[in-house]
Every structure is written in C-alpha cells, then in structure tokens.
C-alpha atoms as a PDB file:
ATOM      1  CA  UNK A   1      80.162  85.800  95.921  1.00  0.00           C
ATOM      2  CA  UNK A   2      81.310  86.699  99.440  1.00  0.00           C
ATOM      3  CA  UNK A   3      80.145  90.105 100.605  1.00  0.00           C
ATOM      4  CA  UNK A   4      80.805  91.833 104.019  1.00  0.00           C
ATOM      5  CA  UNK A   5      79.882  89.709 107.031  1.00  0.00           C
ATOM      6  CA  UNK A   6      78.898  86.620 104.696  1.00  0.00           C
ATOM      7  CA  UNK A   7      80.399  84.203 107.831  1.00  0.00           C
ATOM      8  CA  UNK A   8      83.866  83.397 105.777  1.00  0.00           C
ATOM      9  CA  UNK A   9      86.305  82.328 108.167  1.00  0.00           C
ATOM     10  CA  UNK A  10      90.078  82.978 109.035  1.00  0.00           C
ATOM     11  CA  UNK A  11      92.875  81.691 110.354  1.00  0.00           C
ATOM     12  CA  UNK A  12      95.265  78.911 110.390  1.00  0.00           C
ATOM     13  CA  UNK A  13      97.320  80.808 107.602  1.00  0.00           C
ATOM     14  CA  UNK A  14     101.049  80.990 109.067  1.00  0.00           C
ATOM     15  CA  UNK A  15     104.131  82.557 108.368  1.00  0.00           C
ATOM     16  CA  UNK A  16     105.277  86.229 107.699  1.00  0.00           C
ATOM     17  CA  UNK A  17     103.721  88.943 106.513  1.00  0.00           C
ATOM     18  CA  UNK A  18     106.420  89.470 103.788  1.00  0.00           C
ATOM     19  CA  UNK A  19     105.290  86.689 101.928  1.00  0.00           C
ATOM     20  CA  UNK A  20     101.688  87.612 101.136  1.00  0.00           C
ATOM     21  CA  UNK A  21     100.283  89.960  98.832  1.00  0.00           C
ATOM     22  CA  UNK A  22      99.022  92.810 100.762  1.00  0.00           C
ATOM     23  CA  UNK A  23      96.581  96.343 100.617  1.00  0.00           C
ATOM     24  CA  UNK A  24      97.629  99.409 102.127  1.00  0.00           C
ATOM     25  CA  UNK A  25      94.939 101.945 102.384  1.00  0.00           C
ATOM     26  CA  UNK A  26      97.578 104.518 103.128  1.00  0.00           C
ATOM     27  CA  UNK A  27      98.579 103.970  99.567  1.00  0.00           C
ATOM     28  CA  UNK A  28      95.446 103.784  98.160  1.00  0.00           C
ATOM     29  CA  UNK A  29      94.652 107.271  99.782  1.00  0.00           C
ATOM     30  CA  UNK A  30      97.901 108.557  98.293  1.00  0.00           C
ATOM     31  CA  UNK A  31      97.059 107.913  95.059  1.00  0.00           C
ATOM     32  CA  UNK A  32      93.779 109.454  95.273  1.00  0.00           C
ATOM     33  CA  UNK A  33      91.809 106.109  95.110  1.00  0.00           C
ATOM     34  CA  UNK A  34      89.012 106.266  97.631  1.00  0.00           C
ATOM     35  CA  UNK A  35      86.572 108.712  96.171  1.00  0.00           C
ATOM     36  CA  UNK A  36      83.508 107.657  96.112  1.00  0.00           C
ATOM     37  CA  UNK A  37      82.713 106.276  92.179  1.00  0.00           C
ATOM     38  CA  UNK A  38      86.224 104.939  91.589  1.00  0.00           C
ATOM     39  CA  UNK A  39      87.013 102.533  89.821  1.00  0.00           C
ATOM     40  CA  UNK A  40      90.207 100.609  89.110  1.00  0.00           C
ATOM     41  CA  UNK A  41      92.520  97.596  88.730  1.00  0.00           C
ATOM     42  CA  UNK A  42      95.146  96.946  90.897  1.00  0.00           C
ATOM     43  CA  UNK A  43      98.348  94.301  90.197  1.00  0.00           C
ATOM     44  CA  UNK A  44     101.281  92.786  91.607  1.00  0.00           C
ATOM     45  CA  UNK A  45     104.742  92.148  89.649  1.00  0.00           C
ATOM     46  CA  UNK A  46     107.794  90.031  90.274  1.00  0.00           C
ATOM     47  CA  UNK A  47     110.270  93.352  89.521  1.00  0.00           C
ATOM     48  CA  UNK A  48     113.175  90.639  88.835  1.00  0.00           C
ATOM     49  CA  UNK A  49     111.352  88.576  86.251  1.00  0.00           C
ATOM     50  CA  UNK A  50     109.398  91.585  85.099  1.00  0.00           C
ATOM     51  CA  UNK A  51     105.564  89.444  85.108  1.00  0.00           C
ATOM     52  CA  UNK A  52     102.535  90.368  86.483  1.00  0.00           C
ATOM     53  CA  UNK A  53     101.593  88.097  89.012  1.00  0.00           C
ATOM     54  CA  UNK A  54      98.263  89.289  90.095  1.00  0.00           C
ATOM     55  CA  UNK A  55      95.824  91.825  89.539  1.00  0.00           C
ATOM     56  CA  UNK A  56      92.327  92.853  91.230  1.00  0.00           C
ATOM     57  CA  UNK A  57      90.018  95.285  90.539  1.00  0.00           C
ATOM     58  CA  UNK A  58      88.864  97.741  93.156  1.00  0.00           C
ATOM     59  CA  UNK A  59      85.705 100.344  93.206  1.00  0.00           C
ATOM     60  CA  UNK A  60      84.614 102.626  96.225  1.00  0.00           C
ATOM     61  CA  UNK A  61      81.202 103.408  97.120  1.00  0.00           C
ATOM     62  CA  UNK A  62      80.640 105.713 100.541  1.00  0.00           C
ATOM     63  CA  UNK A  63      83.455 104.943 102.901  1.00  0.00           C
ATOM     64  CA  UNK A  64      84.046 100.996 101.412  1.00  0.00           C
ATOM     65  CA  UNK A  65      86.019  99.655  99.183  1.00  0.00           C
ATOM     66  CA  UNK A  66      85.171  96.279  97.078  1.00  0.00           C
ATOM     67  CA  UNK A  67      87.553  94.140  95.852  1.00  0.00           C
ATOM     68  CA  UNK A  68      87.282  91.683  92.942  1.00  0.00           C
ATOM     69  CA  UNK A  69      89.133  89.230  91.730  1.00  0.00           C
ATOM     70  CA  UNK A  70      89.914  85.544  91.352  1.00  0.00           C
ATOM     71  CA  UNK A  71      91.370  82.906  93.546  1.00  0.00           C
ATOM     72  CA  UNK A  72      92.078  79.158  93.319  1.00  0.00           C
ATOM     73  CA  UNK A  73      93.903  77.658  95.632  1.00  0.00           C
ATOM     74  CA  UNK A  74      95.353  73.970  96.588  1.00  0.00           C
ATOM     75  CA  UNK A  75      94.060  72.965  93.081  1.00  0.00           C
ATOM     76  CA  UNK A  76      90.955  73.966  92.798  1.00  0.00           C
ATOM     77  CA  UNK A  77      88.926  75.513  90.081  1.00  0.00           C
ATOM     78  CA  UNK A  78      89.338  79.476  90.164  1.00  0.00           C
ATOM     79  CA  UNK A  79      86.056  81.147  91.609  1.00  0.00           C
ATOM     80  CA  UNK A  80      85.302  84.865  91.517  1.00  0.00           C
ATOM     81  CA  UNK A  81      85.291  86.848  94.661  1.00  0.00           C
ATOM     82  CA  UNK A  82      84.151  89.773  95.446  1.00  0.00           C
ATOM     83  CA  UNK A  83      84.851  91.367  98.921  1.00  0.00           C
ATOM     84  CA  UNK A  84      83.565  94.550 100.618  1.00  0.00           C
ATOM     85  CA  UNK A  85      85.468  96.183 102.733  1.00  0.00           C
ATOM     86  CA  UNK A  86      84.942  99.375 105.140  1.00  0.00           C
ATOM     87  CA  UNK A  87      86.893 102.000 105.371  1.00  0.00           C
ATOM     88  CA  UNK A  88      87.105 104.554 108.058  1.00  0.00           C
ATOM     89  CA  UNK A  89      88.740 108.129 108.837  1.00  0.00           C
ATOM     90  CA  UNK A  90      90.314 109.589 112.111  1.00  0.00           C
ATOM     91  CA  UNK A  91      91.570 113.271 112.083  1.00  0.00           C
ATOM     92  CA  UNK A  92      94.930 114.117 112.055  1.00  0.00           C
ATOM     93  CA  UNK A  93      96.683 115.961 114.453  1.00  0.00           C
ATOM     94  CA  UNK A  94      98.025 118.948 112.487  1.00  0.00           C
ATOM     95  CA  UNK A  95      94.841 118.912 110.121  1.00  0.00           C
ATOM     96  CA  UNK A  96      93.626 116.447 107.061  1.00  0.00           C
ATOM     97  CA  UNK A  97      92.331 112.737 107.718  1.00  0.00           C
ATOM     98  CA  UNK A  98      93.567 109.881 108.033  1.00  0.00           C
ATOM     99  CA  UNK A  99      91.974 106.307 106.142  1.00  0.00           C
ATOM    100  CA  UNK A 100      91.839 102.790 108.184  1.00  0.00           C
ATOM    101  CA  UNK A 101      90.596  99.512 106.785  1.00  0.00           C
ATOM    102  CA  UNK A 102      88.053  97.783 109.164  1.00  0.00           C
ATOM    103  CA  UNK A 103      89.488  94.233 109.234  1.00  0.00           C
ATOM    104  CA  UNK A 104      86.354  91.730 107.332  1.00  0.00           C
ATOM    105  CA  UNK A 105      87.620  89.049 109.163  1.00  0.00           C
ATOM    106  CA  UNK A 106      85.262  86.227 111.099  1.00  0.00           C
ATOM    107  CA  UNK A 107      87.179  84.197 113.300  1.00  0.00           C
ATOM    108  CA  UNK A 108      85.635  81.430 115.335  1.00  0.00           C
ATOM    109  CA  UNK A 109      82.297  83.106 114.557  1.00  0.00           C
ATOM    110  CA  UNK A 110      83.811  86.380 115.914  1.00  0.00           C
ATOM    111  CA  UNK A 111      83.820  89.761 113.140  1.00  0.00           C
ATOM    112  CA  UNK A 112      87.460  90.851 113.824  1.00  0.00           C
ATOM    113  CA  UNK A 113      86.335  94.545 112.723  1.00  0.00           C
ATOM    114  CA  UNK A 114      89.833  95.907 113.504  1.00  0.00           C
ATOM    115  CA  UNK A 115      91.264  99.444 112.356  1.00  0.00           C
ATOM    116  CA  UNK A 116      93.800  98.574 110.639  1.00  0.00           C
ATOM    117  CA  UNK A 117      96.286 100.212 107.465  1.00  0.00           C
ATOM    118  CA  UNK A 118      96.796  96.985 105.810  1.00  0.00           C
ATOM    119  CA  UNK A 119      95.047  93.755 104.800  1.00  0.00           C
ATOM    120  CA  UNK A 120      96.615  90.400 103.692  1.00  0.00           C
ATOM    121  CA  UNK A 121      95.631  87.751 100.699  1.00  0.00           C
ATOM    122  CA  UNK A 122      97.374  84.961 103.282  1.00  0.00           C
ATOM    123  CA  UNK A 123      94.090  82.428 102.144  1.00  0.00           C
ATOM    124  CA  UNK A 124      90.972  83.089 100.730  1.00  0.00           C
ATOM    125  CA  UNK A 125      90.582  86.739 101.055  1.00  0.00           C
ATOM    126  CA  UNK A 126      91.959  89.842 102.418  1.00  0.00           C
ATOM    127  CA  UNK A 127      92.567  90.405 106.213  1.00  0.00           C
ATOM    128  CA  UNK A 128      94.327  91.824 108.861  1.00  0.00           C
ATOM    129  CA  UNK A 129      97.329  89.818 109.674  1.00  0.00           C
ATOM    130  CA  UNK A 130      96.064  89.050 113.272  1.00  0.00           C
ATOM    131  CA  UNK A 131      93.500  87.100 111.812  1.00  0.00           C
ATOM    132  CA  UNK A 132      95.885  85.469 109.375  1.00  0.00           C
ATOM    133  CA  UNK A 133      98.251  84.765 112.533  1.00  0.00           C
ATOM    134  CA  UNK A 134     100.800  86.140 110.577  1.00  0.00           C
ATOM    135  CA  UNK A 135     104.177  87.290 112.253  1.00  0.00           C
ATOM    136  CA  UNK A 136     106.721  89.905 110.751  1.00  0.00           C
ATOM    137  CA  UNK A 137     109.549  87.947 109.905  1.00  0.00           C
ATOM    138  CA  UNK A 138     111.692  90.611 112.482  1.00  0.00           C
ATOM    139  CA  UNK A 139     109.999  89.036 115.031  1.00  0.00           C
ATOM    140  CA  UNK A 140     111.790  85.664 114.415  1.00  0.00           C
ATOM    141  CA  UNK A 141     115.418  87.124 114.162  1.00  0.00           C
ATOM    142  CA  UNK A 142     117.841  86.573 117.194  1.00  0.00           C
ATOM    143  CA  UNK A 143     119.111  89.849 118.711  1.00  0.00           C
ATOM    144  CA  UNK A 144     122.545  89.603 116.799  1.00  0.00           C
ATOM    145  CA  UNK A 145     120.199  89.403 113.650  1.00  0.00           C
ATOM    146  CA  UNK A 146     118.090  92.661 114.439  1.00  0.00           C
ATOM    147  CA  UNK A 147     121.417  94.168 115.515  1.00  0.00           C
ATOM    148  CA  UNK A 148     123.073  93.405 112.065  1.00  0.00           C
ATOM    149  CA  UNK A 149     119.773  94.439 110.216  1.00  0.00           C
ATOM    150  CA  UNK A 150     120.002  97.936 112.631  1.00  0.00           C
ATOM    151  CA  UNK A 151     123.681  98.588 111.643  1.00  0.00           C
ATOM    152  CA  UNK A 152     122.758  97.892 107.727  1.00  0.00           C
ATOM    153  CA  UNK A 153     120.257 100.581 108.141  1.00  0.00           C
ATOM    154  CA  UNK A 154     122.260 103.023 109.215  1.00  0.00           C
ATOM    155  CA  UNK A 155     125.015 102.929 106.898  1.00  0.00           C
ATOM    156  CA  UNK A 156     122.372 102.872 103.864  1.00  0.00           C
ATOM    157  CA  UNK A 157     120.878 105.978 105.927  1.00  0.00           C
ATOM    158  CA  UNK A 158     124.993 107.405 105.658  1.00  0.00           C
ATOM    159  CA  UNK A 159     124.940 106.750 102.029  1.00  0.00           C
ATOM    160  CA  UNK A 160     126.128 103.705 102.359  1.00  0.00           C
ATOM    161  CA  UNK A 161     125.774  99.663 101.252  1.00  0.00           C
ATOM    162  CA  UNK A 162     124.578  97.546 103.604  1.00  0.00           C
ATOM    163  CA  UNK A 163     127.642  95.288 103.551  1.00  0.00           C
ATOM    164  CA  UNK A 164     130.132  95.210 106.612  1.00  0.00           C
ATOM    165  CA  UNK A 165     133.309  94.392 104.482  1.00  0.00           C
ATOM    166  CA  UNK A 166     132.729  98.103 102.732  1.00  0.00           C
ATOM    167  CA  UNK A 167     134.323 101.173 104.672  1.00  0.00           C
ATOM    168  CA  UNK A 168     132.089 102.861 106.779  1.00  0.00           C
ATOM    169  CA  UNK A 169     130.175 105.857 105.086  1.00  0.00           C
ATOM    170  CA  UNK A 170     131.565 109.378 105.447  1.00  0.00           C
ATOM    171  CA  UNK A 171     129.682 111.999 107.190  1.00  0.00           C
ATOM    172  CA  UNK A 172     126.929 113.177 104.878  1.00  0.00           C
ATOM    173  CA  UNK A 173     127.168 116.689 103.948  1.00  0.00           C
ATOM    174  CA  UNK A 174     124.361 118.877 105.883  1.00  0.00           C
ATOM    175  CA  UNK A 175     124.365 115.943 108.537  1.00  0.00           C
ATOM    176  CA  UNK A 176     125.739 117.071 111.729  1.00  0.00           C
ATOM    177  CA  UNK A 177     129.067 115.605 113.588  1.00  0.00           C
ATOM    178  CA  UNK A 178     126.764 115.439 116.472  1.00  0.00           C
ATOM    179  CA  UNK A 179     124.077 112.559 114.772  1.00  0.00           C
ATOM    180  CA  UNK A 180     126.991 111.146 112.616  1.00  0.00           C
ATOM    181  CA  UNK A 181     128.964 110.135 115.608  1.00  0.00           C
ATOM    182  CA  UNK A 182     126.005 108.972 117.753  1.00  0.00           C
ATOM    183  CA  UNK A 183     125.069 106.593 113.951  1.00  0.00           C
ATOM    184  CA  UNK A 184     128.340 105.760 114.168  1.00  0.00           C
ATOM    185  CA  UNK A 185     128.429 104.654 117.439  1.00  0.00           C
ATOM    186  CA  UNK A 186     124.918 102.818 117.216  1.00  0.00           C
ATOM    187  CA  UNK A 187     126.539 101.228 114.179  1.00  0.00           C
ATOM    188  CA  UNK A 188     129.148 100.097 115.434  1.00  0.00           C
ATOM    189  CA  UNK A 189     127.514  98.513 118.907  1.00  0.00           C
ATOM    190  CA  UNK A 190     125.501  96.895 116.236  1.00  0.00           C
ATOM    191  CA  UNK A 191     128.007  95.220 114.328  1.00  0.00           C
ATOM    192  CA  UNK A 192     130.189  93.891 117.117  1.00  0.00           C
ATOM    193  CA  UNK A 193     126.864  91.997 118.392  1.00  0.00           C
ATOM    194  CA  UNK A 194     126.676  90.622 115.117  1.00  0.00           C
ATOM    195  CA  UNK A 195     130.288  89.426 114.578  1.00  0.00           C
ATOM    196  CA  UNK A 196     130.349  88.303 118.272  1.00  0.00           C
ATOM    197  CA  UNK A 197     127.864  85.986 117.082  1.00  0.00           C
ATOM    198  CA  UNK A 198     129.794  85.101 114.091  1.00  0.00           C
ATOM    199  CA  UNK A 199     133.013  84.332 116.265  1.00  0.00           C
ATOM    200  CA  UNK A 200     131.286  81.705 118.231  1.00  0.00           C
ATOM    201  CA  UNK A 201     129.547  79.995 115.159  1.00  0.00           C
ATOM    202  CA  UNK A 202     133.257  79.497 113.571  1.00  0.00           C
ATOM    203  CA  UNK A 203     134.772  78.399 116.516  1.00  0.00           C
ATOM    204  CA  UNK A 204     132.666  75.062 116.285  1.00  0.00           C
ATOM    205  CA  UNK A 205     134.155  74.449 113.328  1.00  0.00           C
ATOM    206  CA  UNK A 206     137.925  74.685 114.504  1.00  0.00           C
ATOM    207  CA  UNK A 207     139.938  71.623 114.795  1.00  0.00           C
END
C-alpha cells in the first residue's frame, strides 16, 4: 500500500491533461464530500457508450482525503492502492473557504507538495499535472486554432452552434447591443484568422 510520502515517484507521463482521469476538489467540496468521516465511491463513465470505466473509493479524515482503488498497468497484475492525500483551505474574499489538494507527488526525490484544485491518474497514482508533465492540449493549438476555438465560444455563448457554416446568432434577449456587437466583432476577428489559415492550406492543393 502506498501512503503519503511513501517515496513513489513521478514523471515521464506525457500528453494532455484531457486524456487522464482526473480529481477536482472543487467538486468534491460542492458536493459536500470532505467532512471529516465520509465515506464514498467515486466512478468514471464513457457517456457515449454508457459503461463505467472506473471507480475509486474515497474517505476523509481531518483535512485529507484517501483514495482507494486498483490499478494495473502495461500488463501487469492489478494491485490495490491506497493514497492519502492533504487537503488544505484558504479564505475567500467575500467570506466561506476555499479547498486545495496538496500535490503527493515525489519527483527526483523532491515532495512536489503543491496547492493545487486538481490531481491526475496520468501513471500510477494521482498528481498534479506538473508532476505528470502534462500540457493542456490548448497549449499545442496554432493561433488560427485558439482563434477558431475563441469564435466557437462565443457563438455557443449567443445561443449558438459552434459551426461557422450556421448564421451567426441573434442578439440574446436581456444581452445588451453594446456586448453583442463587441462578441460580434471578437467573433468575427476570430473567424477570419481561422479561414485565413484555411485559404492558404487549399491553395497548395490548386493545380
């Protein structure tokens, strides 16, 4: 059994963060999971095929939470784990608390002990995603890509589909023509980066 500090080690894990089961201790707070004595199971679910596809169980003593479950990886046998993890609190600005995982990650003999609001199942156990090297996969997009992904936003934010062959959204009602035109505007920058981009791909392929 691994428990906090037992000298696992991180790392080497790459990729985005999009593709790894994660832990958000924002969410956990939400749904009123860290008092201490709770005790619960937690899974993930492919919505499309409608099938679990993981499940841990969780329990919180005085600011930690411990996670158990199985993992087998690269073939071999499945071994339980169990994994303690601290949790912290920082005041709010207008009033309440706010929760923080302390990252159990040992890297190069080094205890990350980060504050952060999400850990990663990228290998072995749970960590923050610097210790994981993970990257958000934003960070690999062009700038015509994060424009096109910024002018999809806003015309889901208008009501919207994200698709530039539909008309542009109508003004929302309540929204005023002040913010709609400046969205529109943004939008529209947006989307002639994006089809700039397209232009010059096509034009390789003239004859």
């Amino acid at each position: 059994m691994g428990g906090y500090g037992s000298g696992r080690r991180f790392g080497g894990a790459r990729g985005h963060v999009e593709a790894y089961r994660c832990l958000d201790v924002r969410w956990l707070h939400r749904k009123d999971l860290l008092h201490p004595g709770m005790v619960t199971s937690l899974s993930w679910s492919n919505t499309q095929a409608r099938i679990q596809t993981a499940s841990i169980g969780l329990r919180t003593n005085d600011n930690q939470v411990v996670l158990s479950y199985r993992q087998s990886r690269d073939g071999e046998e499945w071994q339980d784990i169990e994994e303690s993890v601290e949790v912290t609190w920082t005041r709010c600005a207008f009033g309440g608390q706010r929760p923080w995982f302390m990252c159990p990650g040992v890297v190069n003999g080094v205890a990350c002990r980060r504050r952060v609001a999400i850990l990663y199942a990228a290998a072995r156990y749970f960590a923050c995603r610097q210790c994981y090297g993970l990257a958000y996969g934003s960070q690999s997009e062009g700038l015509a890509d994060r424009a096109l992904r910024r002018g999809q936003k806003i015309r889901m934010r208008l009501g919207g589909t994200g698709s530039l062959s539909d008309m542009f959204p109508f003004k929302p009602k309540g929204m005023r023509w002040a913010t709609y035109v400046r969205l529109r505007s943004e939008a529209e920058l947006a989307e002639s980066k994006w089809l700039a981009k397209l232009d010059a791909w096509l034009e390789k392929f003239q004859p």
